[in-house]
N, C-alpha and C. Protein backbone atom coordinates (compact mmCIF):
# COMPACT_ATOMS: atom_id res chain seq x y z
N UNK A 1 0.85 -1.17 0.00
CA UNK A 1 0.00 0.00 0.00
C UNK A 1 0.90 1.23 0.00
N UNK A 2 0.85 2.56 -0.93
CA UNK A 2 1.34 3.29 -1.17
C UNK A 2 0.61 4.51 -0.74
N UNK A 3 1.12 5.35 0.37
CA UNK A 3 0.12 6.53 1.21
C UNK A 3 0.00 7.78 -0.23
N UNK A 4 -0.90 8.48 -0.66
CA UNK A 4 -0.77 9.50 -1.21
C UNK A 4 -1.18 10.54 -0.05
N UNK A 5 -0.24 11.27 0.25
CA UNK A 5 -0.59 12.58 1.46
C UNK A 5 -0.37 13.85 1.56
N UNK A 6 -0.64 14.62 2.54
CA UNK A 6 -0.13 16.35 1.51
C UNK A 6 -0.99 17.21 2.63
N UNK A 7 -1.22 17.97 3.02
CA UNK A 7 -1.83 19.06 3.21
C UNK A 7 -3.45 19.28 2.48
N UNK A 8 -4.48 19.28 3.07
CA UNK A 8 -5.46 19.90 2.49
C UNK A 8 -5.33 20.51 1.29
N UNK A 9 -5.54 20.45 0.47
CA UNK A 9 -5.84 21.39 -0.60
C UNK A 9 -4.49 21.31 -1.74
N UNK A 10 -3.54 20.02 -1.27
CA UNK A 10 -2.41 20.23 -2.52
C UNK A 10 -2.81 19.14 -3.84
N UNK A 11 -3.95 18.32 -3.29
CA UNK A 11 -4.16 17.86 -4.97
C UNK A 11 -4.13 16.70 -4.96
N UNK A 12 -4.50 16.09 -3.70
CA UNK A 12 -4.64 14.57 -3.75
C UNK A 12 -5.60 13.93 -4.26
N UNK A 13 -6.75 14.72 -4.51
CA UNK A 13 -7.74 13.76 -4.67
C UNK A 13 -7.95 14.15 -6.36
N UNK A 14 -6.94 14.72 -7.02
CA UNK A 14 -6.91 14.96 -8.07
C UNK A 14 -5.78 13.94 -8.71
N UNK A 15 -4.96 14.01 -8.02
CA UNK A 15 -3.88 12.64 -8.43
C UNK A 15 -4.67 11.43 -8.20
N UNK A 16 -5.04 11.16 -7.26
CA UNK A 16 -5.94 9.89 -6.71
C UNK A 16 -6.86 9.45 -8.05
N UNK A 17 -7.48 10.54 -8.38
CA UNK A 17 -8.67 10.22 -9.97
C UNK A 17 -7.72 9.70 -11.05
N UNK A 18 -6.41 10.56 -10.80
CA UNK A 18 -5.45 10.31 -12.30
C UNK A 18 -5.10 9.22 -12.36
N UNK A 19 -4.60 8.58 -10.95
CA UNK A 19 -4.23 7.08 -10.75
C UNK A 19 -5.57 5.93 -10.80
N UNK A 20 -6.56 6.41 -10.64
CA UNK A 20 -7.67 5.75 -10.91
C UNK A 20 -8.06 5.29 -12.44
N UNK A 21 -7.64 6.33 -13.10
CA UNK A 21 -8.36 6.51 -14.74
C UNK A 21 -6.91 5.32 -15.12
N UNK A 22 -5.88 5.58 -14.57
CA UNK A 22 -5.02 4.50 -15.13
C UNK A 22 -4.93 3.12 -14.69
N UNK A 23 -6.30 2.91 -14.25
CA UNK A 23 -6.35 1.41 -13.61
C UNK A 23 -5.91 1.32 -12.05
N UNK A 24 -5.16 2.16 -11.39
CA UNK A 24 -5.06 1.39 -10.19
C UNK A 24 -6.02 1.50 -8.98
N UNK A 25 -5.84 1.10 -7.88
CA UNK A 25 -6.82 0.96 -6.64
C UNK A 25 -6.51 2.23 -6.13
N UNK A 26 -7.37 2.70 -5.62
CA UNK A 26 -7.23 3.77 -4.81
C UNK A 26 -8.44 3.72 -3.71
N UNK A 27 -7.75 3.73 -2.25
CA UNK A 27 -8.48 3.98 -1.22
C UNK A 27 -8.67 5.20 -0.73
N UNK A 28 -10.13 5.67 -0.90
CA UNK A 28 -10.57 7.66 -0.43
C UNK A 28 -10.56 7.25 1.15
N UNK A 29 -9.47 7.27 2.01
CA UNK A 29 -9.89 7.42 3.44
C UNK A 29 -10.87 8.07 3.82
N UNK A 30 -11.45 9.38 3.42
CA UNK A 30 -12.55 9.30 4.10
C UNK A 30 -13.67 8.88 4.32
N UNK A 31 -13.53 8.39 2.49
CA UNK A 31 -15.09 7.36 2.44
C UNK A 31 -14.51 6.16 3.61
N UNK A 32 -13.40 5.84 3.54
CA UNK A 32 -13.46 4.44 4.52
C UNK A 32 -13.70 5.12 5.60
N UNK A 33 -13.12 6.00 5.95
CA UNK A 33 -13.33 6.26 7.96
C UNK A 33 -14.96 6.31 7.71
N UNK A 34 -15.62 6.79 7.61
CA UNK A 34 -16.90 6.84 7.75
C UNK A 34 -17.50 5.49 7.77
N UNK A 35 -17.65 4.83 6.29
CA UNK A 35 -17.89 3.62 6.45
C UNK A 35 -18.16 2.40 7.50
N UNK A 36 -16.57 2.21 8.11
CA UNK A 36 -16.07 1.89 8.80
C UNK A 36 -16.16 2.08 10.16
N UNK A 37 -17.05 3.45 10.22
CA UNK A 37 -17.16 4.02 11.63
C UNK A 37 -16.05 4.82 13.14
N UNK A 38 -15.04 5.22 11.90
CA UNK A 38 -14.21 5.07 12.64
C UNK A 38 -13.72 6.67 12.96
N UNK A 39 -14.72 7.73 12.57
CA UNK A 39 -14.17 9.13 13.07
C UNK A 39 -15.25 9.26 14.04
N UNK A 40 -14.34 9.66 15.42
CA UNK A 40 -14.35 10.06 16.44
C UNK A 40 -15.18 11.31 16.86
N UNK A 41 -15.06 11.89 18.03
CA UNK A 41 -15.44 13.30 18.38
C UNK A 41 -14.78 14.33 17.75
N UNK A 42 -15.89 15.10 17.14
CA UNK A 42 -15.55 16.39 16.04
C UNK A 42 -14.81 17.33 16.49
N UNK A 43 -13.98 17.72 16.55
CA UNK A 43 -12.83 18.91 16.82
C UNK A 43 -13.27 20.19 16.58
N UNK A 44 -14.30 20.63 17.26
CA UNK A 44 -15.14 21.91 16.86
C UNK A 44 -14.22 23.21 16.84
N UNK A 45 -13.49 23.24 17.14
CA UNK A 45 -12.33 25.27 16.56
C UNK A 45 -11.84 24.30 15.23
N UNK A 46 -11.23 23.07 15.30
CA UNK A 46 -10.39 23.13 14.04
C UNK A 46 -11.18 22.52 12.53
N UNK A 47 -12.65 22.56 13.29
CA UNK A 47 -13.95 21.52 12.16
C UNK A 47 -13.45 20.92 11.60
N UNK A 48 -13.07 19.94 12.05
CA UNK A 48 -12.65 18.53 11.80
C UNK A 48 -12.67 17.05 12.84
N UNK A 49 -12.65 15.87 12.55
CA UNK A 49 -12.94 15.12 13.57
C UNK A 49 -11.62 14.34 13.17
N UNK A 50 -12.20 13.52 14.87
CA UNK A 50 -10.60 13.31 15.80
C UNK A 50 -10.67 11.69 14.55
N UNK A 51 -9.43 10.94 14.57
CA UNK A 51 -9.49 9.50 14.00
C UNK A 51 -8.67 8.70 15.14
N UNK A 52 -9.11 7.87 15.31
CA UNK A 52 -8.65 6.42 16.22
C UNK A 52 -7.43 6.09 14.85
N UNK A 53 -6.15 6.18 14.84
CA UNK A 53 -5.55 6.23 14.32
C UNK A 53 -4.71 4.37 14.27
N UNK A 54 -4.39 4.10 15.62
CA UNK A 54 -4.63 2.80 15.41
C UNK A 54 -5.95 1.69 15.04
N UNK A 55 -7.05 1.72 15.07
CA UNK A 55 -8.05 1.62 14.18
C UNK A 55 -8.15 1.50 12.74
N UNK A 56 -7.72 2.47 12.65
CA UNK A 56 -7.53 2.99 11.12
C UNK A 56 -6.83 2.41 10.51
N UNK A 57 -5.68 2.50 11.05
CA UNK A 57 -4.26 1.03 10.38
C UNK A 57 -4.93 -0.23 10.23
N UNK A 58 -5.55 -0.81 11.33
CA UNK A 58 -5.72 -2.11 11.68
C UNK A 58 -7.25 -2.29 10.55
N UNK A 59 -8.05 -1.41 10.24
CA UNK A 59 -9.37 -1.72 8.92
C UNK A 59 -8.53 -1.80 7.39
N UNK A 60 -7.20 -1.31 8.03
CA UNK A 60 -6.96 -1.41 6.30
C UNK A 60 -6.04 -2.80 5.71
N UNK A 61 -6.41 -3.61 6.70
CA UNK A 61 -5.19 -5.08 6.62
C UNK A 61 -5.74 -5.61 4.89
N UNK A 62 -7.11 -5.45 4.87
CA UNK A 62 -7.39 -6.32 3.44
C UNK A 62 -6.89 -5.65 2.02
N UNK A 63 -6.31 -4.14 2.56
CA UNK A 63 -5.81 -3.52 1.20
C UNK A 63 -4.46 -3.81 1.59
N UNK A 64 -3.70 -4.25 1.89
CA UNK A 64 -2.36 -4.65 2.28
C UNK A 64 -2.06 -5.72 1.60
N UNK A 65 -3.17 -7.02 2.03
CA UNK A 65 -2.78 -8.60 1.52
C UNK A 65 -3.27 -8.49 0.25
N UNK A 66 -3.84 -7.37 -0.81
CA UNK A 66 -4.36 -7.71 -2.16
C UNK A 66 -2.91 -7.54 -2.64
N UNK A 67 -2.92 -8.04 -4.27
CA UNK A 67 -1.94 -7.92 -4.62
C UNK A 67 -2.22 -6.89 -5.82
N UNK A 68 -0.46 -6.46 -5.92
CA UNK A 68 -0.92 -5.43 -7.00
C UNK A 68 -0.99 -4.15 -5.94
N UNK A 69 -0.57 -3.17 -6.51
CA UNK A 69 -0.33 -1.72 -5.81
C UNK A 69 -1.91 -1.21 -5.79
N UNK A 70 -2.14 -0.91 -4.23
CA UNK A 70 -3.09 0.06 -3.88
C UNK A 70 -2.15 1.25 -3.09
N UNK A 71 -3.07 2.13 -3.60
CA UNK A 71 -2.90 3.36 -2.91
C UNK A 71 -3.78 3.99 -2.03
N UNK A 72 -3.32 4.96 -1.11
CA UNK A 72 -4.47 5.23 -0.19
C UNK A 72 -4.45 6.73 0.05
N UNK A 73 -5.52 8.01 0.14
CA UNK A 73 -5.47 8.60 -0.24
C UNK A 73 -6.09 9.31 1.38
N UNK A 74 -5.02 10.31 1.72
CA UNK A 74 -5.59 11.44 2.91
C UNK A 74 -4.49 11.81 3.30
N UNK A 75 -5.01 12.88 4.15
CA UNK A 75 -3.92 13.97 5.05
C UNK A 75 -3.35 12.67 5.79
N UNK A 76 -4.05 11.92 6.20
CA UNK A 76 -3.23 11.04 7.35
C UNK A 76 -2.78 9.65 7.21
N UNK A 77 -2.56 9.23 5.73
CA UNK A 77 -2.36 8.38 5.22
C UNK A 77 -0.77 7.87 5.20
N UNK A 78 -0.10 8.81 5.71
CA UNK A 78 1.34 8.60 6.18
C UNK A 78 1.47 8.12 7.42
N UNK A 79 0.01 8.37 8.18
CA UNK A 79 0.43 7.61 9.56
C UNK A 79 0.41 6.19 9.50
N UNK A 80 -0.42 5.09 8.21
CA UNK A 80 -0.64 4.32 7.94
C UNK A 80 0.80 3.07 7.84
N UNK A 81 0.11 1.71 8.12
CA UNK A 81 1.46 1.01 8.07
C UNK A 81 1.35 0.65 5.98
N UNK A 82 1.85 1.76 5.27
CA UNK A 82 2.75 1.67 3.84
C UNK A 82 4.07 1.16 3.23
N UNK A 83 4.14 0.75 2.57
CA UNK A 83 5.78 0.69 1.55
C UNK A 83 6.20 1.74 1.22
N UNK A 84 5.83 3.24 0.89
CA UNK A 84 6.08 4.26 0.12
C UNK A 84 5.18 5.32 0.90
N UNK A 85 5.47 6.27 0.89
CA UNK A 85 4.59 7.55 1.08
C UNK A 85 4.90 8.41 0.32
N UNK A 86 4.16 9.11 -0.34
CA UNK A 86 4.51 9.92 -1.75
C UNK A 86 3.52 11.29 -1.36
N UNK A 87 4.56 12.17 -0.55
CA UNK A 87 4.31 13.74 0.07
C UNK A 87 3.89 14.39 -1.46
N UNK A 88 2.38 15.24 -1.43
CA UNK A 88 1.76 16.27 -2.57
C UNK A 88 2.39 17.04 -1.92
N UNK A 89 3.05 18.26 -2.23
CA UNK A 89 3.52 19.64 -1.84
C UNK A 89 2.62 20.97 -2.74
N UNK A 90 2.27 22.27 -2.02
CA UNK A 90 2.12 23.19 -3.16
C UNK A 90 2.45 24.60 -2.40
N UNK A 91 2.70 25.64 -3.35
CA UNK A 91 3.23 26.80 -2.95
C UNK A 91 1.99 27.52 -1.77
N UNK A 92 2.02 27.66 -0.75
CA UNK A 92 1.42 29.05 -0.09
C UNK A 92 0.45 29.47 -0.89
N UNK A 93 1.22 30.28 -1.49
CA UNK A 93 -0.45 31.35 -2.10
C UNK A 93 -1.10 30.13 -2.90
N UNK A 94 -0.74 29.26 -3.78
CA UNK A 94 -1.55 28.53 -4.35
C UNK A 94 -2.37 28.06 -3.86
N UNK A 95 -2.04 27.12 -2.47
CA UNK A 95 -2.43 26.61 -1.59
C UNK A 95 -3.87 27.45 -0.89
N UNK A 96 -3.47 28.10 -0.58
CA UNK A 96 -4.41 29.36 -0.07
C UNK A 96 -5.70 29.74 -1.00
N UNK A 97 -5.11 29.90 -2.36
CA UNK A 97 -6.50 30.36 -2.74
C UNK A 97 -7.26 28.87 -3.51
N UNK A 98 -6.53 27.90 -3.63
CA UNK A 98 -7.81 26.39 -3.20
C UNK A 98 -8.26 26.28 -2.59
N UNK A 99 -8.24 26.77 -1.27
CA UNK A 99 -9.11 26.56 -0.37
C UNK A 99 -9.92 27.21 -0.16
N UNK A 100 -9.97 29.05 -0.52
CA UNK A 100 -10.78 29.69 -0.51
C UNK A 100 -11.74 29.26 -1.18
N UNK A 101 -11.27 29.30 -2.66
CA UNK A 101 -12.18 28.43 -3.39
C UNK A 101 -13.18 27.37 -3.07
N UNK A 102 -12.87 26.48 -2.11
CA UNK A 102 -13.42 25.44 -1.96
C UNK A 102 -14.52 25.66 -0.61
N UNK A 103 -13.75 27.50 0.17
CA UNK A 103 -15.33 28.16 0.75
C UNK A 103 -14.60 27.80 3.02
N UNK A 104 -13.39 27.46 2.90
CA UNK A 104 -12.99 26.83 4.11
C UNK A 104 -12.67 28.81 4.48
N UNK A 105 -13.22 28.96 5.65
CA UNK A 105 -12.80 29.55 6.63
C UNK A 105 -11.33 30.57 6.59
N UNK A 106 -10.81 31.64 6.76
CA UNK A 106 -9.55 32.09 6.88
C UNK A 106 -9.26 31.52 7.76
N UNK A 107 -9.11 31.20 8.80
CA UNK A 107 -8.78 30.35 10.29
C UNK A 107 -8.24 29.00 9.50
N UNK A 108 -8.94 28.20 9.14
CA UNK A 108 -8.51 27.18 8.09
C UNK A 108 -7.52 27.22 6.78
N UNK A 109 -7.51 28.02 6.21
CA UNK A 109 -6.95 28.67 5.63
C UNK A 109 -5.65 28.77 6.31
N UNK A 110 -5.67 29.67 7.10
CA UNK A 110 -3.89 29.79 7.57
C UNK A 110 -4.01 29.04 8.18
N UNK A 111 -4.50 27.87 9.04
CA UNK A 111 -3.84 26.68 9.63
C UNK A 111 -3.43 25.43 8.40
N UNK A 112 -3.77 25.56 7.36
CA UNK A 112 -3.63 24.25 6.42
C UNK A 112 -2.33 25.45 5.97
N UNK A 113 -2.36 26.61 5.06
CA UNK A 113 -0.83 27.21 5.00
C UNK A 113 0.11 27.15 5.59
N UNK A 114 0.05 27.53 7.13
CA UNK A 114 1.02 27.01 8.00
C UNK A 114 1.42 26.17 8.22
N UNK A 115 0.93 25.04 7.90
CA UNK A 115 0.96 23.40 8.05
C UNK A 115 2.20 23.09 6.72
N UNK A 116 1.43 23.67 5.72
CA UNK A 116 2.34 23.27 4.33
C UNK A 116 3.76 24.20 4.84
N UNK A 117 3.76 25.22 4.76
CA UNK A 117 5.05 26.43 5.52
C UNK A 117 6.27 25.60 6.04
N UNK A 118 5.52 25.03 6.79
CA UNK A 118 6.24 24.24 8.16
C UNK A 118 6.46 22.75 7.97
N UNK A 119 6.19 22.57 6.24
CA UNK A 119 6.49 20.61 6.12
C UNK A 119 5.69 20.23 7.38
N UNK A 120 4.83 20.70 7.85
CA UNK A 120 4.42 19.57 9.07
C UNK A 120 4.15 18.03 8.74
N UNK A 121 3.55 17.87 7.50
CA UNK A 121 3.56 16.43 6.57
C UNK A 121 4.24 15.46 6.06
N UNK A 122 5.23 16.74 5.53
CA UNK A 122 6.62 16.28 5.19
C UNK A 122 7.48 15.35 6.39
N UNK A 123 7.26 16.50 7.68
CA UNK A 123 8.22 16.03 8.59
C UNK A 123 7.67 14.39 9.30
N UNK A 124 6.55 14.59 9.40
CA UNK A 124 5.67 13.32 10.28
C UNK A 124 6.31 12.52 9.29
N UNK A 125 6.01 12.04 7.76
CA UNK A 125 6.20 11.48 7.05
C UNK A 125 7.74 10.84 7.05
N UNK A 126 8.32 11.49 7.09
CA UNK A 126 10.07 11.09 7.21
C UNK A 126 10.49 10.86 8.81
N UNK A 127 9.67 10.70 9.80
CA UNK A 127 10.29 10.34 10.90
C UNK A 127 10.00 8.96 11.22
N UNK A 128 9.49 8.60 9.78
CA UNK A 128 9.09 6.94 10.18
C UNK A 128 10.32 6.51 9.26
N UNK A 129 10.15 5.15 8.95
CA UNK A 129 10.96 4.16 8.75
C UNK A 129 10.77 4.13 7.10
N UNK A 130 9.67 4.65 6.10
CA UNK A 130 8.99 4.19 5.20
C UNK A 130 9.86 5.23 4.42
N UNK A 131 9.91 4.62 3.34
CA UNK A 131 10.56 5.61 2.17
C UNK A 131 9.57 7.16 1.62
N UNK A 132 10.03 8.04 1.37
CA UNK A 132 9.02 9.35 1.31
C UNK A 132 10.09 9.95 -0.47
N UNK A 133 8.78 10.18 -0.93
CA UNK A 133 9.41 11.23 -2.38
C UNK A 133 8.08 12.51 -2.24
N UNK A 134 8.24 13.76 -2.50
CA UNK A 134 7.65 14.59 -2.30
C UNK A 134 7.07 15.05 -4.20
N UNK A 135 6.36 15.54 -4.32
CA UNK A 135 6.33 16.28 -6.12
C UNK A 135 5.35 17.67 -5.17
N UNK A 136 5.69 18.72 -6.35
CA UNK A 136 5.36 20.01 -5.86
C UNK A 136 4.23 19.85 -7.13
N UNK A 137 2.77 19.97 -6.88
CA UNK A 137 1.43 20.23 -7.15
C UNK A 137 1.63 21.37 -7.59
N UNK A 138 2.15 22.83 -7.46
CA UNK A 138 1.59 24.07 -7.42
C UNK A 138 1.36 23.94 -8.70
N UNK A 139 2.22 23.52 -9.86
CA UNK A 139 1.99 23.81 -11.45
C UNK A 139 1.89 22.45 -11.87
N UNK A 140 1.19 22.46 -13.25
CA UNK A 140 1.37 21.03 -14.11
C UNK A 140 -0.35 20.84 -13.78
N UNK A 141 -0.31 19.41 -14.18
CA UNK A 141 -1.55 18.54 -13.59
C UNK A 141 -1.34 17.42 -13.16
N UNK A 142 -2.32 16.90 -12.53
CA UNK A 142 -2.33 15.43 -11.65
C UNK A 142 -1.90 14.45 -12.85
N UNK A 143 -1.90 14.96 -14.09
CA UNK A 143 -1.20 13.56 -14.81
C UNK A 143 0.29 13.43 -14.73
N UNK A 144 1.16 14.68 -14.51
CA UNK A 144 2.39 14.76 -14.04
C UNK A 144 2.68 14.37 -13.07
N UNK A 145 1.74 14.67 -11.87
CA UNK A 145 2.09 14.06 -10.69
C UNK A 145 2.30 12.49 -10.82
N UNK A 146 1.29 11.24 -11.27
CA UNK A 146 1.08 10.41 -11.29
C UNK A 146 2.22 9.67 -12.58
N UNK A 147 2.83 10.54 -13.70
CA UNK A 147 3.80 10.34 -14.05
C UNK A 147 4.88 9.93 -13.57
N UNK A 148 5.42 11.23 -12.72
CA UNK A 148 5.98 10.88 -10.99
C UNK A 148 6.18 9.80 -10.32
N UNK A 149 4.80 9.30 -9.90
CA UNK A 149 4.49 7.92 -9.57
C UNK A 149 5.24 7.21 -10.23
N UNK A 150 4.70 7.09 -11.19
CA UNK A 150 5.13 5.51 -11.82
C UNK A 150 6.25 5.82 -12.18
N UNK A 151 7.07 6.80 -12.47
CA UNK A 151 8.76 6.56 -12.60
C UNK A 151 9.31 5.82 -11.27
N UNK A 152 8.42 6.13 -10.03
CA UNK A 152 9.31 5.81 -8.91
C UNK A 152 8.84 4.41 -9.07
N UNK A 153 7.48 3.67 -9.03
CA UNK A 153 7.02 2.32 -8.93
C UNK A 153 8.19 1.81 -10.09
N UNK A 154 8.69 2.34 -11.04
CA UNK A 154 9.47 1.70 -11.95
C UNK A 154 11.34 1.85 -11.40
N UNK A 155 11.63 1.69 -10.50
CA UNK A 155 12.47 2.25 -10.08
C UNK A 155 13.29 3.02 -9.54
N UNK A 156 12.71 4.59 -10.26
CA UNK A 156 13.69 5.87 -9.99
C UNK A 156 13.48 6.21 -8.64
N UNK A 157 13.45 5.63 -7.25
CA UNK A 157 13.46 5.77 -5.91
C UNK A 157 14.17 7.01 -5.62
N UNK A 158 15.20 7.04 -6.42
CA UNK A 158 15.93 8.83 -6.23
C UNK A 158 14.83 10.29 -6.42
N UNK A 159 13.97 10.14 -7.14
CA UNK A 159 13.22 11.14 -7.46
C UNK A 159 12.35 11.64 -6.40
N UNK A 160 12.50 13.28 -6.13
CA UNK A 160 11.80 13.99 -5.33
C UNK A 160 11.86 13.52 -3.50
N UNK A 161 13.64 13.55 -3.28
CA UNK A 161 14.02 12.91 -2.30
C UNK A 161 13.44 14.22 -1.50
N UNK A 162 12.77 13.69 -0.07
CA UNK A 162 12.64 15.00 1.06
C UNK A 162 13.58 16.04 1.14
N UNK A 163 12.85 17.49 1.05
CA UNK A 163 14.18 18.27 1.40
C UNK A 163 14.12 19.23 0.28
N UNK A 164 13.46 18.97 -1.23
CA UNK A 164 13.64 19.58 -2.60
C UNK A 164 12.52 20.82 -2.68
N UNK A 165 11.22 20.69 -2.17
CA UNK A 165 10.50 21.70 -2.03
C UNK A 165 10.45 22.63 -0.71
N UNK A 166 11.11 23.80 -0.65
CA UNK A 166 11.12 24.90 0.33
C UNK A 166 10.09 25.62 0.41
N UNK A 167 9.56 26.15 1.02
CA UNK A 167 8.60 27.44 1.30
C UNK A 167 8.74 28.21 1.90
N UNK A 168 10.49 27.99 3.02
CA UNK A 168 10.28 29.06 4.01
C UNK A 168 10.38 30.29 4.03
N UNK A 169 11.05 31.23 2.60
CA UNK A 169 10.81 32.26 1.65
C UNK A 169 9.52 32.79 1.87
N UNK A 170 8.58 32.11 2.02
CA UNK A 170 6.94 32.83 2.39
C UNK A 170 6.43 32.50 3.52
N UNK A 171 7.42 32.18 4.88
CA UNK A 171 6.98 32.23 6.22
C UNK A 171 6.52 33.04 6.33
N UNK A 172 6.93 34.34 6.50
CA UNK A 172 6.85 36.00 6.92
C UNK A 172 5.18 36.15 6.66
N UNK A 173 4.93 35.64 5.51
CA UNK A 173 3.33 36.10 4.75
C UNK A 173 2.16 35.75 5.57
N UNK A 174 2.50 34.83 6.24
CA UNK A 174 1.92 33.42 7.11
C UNK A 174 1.71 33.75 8.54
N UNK A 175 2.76 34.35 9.28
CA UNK A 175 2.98 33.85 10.65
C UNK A 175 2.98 35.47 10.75
């Protein structure tokens, strides 16, 4: 199982479709947490709900033993037990005005910016054991991203090693 993860609003569920249209599995964590029953008490300042995180690992054993690459798709899909975690990255302002777009809150807004600012994704992601390649979303489309992909499923493990996308140039804007 291969985590696709990122920050709110960098384009996962747009890579997720791209990898879909090309045949592979893709798991929408949130359709499973729900499903599944498995989100918690709602986090009312940050509107969002809490996940039983070991839970969560432990519903996803049957996408593990299939064979053939699945992927799994959420902010928290790096906490997951994966082979690969493949960090979405995107610039600040980009970042920012997807979400407006999509109608989330300024409060939300600069907490998902700050989040990206600060690799907070990045960093969780690389303090595990699991291999991590990052691709920067801000430009292109999800078919590049998923291009990406499959160079690495084909080998190129060097590509988009942690560390290649910066933002801290637009801390100041943020904080």
């Amino acid at each position: 199982m291969i985590a696709i993860t990122g920050t709110p609003g960098v384009g996962k569920t747009s890579v997720s479709a791209e990898l879909r249209r090309r045949g592979y599995e893709v798991v929408d964590a949130n359709e499973h947490l729900r499903a599944h029953g498995l989100l918690t008490e709602k986090d009312v300042p940050r509107d969002t709900f809490n996940v039983d995180m070991d839970a969560f690992n432990d519903s996803l054993e049957e996408y593990r033993r299939k064979d053939g690459i699945v992927f799994i798709d959420s902010h928290l899909s790096h906490g997951t037990d994966c082979s690969r975690i493949i960090v979405l990255r995107c610039r600040p302002s980009v970042l920012a005005d997807r979400l407006r777009k999509r109608g989330y809150s300024e409060a939300k807004v600069r907490e998902n910016v700050q989040a990206e600012v600060l690799d907070v994704i990045l960093c969780e992601a690389t303090d595990t054991d699991i291999p991590v390649n990052e691709f920067d979303c801000s430009e292109g489309s999800p078919s590049d991203a998923v291009d990406f992909i499959e160079r690495i499923l084909n080998g190129e493990t060097e590509l988009g090693l942690p560390g290649r996308v910066d933002w801290s140039g637009e801390m100041e804007e943020w904080f």
